[in-house]
C-alpha atoms as a PDB file:
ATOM      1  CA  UNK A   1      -7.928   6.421 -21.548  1.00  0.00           C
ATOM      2  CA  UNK A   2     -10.140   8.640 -23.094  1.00  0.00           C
ATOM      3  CA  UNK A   3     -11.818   7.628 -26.766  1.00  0.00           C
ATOM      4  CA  UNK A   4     -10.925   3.828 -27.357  1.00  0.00           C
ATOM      5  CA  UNK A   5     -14.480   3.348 -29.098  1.00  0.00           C
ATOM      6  CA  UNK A   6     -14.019   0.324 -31.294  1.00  0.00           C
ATOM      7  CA  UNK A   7     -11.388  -1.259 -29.063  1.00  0.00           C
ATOM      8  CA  UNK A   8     -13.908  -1.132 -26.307  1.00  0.00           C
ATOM      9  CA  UNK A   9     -15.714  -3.521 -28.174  1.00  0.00           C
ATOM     10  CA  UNK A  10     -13.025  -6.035 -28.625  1.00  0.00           C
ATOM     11  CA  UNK A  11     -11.521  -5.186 -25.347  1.00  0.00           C
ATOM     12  CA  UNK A  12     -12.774  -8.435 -23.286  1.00  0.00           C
ATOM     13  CA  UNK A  13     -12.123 -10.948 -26.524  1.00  0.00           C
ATOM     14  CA  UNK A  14      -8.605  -9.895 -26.383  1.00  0.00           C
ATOM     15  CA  UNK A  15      -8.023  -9.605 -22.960  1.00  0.00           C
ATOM     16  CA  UNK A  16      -9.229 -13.730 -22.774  1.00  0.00           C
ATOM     17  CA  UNK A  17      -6.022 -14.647 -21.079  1.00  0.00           C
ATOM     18  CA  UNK A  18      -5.313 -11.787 -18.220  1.00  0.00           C
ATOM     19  CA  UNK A  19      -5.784 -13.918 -15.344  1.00  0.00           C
ATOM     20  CA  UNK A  20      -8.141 -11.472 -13.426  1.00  0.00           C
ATOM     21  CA  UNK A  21      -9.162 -13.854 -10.298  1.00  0.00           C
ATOM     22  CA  UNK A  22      -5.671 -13.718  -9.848  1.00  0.00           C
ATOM     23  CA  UNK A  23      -4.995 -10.134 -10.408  1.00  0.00           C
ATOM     24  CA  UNK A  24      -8.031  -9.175  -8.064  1.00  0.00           C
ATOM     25  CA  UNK A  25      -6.611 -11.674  -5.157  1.00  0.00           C
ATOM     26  CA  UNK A  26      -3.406  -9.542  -4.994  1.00  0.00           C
ATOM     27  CA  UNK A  27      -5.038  -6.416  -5.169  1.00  0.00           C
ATOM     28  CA  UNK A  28      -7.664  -7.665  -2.254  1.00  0.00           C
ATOM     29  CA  UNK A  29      -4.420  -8.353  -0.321  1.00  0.00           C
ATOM     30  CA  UNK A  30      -2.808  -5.312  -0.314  1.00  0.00           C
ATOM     31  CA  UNK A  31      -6.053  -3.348   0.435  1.00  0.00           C
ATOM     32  CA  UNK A  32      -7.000  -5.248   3.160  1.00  0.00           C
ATOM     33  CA  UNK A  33      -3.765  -5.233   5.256  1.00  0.00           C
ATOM     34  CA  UNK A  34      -3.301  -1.653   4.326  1.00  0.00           C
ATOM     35  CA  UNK A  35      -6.738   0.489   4.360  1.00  0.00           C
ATOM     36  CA  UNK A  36      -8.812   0.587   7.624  1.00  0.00           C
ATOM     37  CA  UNK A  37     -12.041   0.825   5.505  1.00  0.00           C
ATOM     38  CA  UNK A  38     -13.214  -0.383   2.105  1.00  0.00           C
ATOM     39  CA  UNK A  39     -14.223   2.419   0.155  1.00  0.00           C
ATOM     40  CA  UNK A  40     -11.792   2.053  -2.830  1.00  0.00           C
ATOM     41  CA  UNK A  41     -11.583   4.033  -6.090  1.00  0.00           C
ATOM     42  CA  UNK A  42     -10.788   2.633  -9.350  1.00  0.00           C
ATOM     43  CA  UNK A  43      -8.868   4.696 -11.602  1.00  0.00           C
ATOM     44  CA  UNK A  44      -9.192   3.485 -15.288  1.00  0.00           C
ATOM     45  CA  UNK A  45     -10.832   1.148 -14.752  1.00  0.00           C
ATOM     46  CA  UNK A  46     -11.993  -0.044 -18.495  1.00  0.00           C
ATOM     47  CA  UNK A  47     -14.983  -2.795 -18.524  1.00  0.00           C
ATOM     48  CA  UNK A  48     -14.899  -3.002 -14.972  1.00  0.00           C
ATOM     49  CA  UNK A  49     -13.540  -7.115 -14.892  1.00  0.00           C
ATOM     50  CA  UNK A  50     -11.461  -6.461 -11.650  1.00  0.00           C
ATOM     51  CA  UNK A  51     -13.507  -3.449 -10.105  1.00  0.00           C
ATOM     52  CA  UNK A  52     -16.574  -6.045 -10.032  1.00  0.00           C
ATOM     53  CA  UNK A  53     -14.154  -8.785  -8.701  1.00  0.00           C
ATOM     54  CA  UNK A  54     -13.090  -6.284  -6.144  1.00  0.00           C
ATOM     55  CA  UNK A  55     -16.819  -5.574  -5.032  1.00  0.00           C
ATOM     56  CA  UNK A  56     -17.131  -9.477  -4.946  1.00  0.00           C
ATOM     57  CA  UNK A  57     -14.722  -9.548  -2.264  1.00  0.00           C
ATOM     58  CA  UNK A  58     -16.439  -7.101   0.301  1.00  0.00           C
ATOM     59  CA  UNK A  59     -14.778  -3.951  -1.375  1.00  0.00           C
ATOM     60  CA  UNK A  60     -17.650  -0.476  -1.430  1.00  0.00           C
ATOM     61  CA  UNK A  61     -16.166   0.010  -5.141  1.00  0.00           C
ATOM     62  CA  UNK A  62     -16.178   3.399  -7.273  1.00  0.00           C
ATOM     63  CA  UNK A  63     -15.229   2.506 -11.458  1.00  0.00           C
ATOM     64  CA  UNK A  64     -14.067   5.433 -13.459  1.00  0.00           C
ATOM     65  CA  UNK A  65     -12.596   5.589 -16.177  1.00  0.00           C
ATOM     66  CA  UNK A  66     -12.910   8.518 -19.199  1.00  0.00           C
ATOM     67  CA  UNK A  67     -14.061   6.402 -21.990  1.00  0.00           C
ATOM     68  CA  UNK A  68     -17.935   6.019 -22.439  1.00  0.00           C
ATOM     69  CA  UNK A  69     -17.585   3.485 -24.451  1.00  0.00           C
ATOM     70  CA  UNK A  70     -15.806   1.106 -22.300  1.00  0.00           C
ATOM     71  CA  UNK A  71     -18.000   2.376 -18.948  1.00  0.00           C
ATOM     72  CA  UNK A  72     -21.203   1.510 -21.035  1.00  0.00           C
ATOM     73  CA  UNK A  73     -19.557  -2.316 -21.328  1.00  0.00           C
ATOM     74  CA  UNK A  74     -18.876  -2.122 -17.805  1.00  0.00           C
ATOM     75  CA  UNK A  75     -22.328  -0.563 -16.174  1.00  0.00           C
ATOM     76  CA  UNK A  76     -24.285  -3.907 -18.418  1.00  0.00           C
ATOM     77  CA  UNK A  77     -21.882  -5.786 -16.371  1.00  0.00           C
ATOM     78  CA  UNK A  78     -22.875  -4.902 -12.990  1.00  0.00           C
ATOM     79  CA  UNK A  79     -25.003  -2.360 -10.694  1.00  0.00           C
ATOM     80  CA  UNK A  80     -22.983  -2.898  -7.780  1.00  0.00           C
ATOM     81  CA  UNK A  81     -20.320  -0.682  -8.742  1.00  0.00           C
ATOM     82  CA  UNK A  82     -20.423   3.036  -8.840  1.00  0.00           C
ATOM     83  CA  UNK A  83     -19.469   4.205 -12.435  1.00  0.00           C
ATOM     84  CA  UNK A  84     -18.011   7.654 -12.849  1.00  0.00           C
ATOM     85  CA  UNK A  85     -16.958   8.838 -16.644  1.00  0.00           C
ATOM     86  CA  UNK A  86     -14.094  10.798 -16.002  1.00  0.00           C
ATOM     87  CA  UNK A  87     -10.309  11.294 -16.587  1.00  0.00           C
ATOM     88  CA  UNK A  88      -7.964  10.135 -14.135  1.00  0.00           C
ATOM     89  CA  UNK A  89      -6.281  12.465 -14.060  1.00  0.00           C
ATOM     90  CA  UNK A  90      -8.424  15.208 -13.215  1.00  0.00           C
ATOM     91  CA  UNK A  91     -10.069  13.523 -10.601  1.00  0.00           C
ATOM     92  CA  UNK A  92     -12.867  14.935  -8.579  1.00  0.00           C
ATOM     93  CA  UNK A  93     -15.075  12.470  -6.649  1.00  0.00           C
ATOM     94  CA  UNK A  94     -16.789  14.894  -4.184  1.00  0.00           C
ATOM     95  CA  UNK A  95     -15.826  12.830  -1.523  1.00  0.00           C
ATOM     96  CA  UNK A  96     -12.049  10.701   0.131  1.00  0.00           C
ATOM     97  CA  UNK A  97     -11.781   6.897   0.067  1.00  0.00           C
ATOM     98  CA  UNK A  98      -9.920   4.571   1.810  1.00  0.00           C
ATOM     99  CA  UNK A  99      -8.133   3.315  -1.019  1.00  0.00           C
ATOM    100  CA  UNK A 100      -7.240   4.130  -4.915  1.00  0.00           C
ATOM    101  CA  UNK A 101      -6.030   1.915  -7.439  1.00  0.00           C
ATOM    102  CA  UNK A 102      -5.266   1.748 -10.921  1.00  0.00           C
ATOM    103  CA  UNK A 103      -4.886  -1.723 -12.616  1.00  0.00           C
ATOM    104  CA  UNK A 104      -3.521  -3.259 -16.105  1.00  0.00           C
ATOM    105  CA  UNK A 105      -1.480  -0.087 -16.809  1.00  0.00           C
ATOM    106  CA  UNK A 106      -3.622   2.289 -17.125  1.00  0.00           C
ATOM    107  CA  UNK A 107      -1.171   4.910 -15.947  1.00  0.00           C
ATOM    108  CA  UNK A 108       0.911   4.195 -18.598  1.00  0.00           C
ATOM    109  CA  UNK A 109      -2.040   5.290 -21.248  1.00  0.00           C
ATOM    110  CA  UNK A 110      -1.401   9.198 -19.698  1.00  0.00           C
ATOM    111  CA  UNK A 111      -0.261  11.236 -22.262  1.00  0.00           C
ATOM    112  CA  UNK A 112       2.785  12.785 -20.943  1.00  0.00           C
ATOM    113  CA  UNK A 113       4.630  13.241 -17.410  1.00  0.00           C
ATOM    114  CA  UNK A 114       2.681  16.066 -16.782  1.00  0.00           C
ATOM    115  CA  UNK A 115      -0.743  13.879 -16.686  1.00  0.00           C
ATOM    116  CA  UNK A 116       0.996  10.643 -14.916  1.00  0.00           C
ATOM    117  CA  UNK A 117       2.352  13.450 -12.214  1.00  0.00           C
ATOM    118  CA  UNK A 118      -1.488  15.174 -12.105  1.00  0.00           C
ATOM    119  CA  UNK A 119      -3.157  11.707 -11.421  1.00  0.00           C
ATOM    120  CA  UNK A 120      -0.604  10.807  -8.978  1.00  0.00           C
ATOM    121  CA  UNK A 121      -1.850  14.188  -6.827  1.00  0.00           C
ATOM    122  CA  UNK A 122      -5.875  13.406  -7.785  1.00  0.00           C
ATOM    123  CA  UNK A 123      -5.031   9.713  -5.614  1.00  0.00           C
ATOM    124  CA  UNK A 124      -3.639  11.779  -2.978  1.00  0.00           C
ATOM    125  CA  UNK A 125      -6.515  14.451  -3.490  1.00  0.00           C
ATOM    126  CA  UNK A 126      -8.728  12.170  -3.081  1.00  0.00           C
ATOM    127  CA  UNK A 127      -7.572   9.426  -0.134  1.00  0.00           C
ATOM    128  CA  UNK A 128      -7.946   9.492   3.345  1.00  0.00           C
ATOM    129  CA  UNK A 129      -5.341  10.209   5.946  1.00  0.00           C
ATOM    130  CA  UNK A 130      -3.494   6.869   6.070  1.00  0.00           C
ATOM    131  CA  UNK A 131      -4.775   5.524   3.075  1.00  0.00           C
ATOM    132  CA  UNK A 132      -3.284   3.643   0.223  1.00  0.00           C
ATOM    133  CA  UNK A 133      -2.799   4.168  -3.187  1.00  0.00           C
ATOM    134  CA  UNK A 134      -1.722   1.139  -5.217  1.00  0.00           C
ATOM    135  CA  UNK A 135      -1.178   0.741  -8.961  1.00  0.00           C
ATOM    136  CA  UNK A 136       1.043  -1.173 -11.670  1.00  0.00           C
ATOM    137  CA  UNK A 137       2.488  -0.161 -14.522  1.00  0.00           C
ATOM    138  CA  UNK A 138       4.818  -1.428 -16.829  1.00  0.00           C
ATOM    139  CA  UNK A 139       8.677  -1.108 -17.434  1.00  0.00           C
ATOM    140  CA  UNK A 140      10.574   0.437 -19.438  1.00  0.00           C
ATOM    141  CA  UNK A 141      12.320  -2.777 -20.307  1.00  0.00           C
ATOM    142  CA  UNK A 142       9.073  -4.398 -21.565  1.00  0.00           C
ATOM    143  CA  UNK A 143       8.142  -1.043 -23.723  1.00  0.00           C
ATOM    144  CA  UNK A 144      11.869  -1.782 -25.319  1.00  0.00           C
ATOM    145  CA  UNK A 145      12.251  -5.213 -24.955  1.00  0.00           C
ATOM    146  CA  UNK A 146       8.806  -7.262 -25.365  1.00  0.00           C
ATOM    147  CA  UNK A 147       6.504  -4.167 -27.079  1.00  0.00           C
ATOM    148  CA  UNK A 148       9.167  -2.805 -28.911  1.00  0.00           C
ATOM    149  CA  UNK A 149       8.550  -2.416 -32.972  1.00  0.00           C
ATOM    150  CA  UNK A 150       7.067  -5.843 -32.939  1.00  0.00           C
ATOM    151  CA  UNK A 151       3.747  -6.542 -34.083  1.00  0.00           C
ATOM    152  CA  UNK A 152       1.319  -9.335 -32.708  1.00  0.00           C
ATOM    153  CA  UNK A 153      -2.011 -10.826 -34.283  1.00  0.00           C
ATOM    154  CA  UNK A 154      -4.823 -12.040 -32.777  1.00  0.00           C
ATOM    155  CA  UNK A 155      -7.711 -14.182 -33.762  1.00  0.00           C
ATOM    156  CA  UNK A 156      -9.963 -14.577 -31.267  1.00  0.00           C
ATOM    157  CA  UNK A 157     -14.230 -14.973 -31.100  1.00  0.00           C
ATOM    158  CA  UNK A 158     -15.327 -13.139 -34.305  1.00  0.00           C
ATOM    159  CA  UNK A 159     -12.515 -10.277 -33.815  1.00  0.00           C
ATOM    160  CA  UNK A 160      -9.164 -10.683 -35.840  1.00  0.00           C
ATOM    161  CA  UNK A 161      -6.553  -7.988 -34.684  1.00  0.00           C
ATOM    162  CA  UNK A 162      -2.808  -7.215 -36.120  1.00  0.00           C
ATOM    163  CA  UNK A 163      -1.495  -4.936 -33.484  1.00  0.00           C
ATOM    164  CA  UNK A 164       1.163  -3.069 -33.858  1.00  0.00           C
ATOM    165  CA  UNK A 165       4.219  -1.079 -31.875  1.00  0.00           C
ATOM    166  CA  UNK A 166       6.645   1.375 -32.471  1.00  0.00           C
ATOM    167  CA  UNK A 167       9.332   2.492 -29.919  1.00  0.00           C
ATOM    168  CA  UNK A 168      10.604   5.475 -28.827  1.00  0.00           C
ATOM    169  CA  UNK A 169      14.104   5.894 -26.543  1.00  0.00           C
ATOM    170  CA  UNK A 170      13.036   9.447 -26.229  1.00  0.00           C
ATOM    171  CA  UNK A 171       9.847   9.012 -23.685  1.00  0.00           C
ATOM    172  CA  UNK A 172      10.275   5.388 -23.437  1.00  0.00           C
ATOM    173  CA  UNK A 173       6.872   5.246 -25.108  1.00  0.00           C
ATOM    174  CA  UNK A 174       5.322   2.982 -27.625  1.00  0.00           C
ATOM    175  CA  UNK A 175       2.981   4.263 -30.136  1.00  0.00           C
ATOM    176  CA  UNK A 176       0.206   1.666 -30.817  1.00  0.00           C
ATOM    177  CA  UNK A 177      -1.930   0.794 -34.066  1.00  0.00           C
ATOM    178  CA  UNK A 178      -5.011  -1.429 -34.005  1.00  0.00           C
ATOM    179  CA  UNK A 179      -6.658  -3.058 -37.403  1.00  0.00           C
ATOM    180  CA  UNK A 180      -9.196  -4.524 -36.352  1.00  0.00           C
ATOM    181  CA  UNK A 181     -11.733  -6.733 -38.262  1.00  0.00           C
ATOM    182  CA  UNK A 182     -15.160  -7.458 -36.939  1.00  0.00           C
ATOM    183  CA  UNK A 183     -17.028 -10.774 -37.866  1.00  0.00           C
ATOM    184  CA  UNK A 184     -20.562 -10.043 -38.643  1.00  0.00           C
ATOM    185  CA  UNK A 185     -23.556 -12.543 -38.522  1.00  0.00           C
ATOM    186  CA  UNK A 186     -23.297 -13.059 -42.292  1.00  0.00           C
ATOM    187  CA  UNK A 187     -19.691 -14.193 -42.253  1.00  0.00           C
ATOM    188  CA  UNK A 188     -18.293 -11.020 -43.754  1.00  0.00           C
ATOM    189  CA  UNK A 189     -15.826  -8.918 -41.778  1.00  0.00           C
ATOM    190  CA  UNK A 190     -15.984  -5.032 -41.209  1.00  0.00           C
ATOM    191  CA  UNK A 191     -12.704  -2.945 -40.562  1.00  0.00           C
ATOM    192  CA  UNK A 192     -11.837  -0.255 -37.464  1.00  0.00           C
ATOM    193  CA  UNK A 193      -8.643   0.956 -36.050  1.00  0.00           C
ATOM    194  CA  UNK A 194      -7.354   2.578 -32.913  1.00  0.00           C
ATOM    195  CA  UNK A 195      -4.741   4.378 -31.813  1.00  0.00           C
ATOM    196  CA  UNK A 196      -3.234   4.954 -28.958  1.00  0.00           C
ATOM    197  CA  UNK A 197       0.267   5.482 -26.891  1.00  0.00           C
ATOM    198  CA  UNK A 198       2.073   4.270 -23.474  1.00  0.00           C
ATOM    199  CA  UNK A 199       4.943   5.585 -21.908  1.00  0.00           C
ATOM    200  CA  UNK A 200       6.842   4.405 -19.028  1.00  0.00           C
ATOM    201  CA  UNK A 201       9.145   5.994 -16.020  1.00  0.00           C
ATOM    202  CA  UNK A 202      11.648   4.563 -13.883  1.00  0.00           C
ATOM    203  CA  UNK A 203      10.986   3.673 -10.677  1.00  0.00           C
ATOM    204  CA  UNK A 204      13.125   6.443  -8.977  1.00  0.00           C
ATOM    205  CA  UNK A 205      10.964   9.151 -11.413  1.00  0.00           C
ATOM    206  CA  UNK A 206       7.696   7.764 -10.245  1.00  0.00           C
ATOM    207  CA  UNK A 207       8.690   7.521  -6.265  1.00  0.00           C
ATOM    208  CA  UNK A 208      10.136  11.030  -6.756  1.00  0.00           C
ATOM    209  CA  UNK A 209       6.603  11.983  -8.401  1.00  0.00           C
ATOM    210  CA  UNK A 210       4.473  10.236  -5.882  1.00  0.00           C
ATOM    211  CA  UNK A 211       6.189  12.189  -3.085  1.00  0.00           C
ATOM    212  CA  UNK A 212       6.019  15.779  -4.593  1.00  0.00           C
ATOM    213  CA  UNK A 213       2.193  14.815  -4.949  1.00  0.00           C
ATOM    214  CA  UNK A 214       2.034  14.308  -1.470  1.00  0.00           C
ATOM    215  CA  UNK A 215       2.968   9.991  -0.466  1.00  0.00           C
ATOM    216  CA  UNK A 216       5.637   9.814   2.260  1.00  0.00           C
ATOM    217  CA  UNK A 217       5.827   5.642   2.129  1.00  0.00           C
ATOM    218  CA  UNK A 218       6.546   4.262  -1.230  1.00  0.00           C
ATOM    219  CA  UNK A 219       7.242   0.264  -2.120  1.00  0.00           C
ATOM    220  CA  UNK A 220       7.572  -1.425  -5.196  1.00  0.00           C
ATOM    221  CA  UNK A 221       7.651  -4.965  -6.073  1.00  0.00           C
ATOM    222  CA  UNK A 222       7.186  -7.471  -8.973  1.00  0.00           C
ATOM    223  CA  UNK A 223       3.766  -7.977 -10.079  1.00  0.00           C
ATOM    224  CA  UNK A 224       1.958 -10.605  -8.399  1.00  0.00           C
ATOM    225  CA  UNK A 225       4.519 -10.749  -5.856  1.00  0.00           C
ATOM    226  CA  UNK A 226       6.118  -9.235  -2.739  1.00  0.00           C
ATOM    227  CA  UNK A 227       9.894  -9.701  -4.242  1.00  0.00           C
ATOM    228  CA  UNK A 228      11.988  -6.826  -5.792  1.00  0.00           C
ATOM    229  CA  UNK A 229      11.644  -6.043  -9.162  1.00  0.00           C
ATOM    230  CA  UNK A 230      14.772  -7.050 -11.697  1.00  0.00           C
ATOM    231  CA  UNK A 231      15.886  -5.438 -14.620  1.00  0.00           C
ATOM    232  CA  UNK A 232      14.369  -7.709 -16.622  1.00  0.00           C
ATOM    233  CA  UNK A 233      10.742  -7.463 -14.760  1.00  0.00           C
ATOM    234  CA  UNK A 234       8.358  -6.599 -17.040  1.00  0.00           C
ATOM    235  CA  UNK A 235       5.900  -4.752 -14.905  1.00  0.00           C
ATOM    236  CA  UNK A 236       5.786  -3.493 -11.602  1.00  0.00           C
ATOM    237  CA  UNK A 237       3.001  -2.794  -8.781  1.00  0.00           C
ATOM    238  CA  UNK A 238       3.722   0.347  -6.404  1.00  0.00           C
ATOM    239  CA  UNK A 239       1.645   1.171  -3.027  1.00  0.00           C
ATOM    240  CA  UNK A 240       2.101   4.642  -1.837  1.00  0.00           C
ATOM    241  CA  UNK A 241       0.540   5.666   1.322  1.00  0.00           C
ATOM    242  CA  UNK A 242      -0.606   8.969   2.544  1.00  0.00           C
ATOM    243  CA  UNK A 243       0.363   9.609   6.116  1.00  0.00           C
END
């Protein structure tokens, strides 16, 4: 998620609804059945709202994530953490955790196959024998079905944001476009833009992909849950584990 300079600065006003206590629960459930210690990296991790949450709960956290600007939002958030700028998928931590995740999608933001496949082997790089690494992305069927060519607006705290999508059967990927307008202290509003692009895999191309890179125990189940995903489910969360 490299670049993503003037959507860094909007990121948390539009992001007001993700239900992160949530999110961070589930996440703090699978780590702590699963890893026998709590040294857990977070790949991509943006402005750091669930890697803090994460270190709330007892987790030893590390934050990277390959935009400054979002990492310089996240370090004024908390010096708990440790923050790494760096791209997930060329990870190099100098040292093996107990635990790697990647939250909110982040692995769809890879550029290609070729990246998504490259940070899947950086998590295994960079784990401990027998430990986890757990991560959600989301479906095709939302990229085609909800995303799609569809455009959404947003209005929220001084920020007003048209966002739009355009899909691609090719990759499954949806190329994204940002106007954004910025409320300044004298009422008037100052324009940016941002682009950027998300693909998405089956779920039989990324358990074939996490086991070339080295996972022999793969599950996948609806987000937020423990059930099987649908065809209709919208995203997914995947723990792999490194035996």
């Amino acid at each position: 998620m490299a670049g993503y300079g003037e959507f860094a600065e909007v990121y948390d006003s539009l992001t007001f609804n993700v239900p992160y206590d949530k999110i961070a629960k589930y996440y703090a459930e699978i780590l702590s059945e699963l890893t026998s210690g709590k040294r857990i990296l977070d790949m991509g991790c943006g402005t750091g709202n669930l890697t803090i949450r994460l270190a709330r709960s007892g987790f030893d956290m590390i934050g990277q994530d390959a935009s400054v600007e979002m990492l310089s939002i996240a370090v004024n958030k908390s010096d708990k953490v440790q923050w790494i700028c760096q791209n997930m998928a060329k990870t190099e931590i100098g040292e093996r955790v107990d635990g790697v995740i990647s939250t909110l999608d982040s692995v769809n933001h890879l550029k290609s196959r070729a990246e998504i496949f490259s940070c899947f082997k950086s998590a295994a790089e960079s784990l401990n024998h027998g430990g986890v690494f757990v991560f959600d992305v989301n479906t095709i069927y939302k990229h085609r079905e909800i995303l799609g060519n569809n455009t959404f607006v947003y209005d929220v705290d001084g920020v007003y944001c048209v966002w739009q999508n355009s899909f691609s059967s090719v990759d499954n990927g949806v190329d994204i476009d940002l106007d954004l307008f910025f409320e300044g202290r004298d009422g008037r509003y100052s324009r940016g833009e941002e682009h950027f692009r998300e693909i998405a895999l089956s779920d039989g191309e990324i358990c074939q992909m996490l086991r070339e890179a080295g996972f022999s125990a793969v599950n996948i189940w609806e987000y937020l849950t423990y059930n099987k995903p649908g065809e209709d489910s919208e995203k997914m969360l995947i723990m792999a584990k490194l035996t």
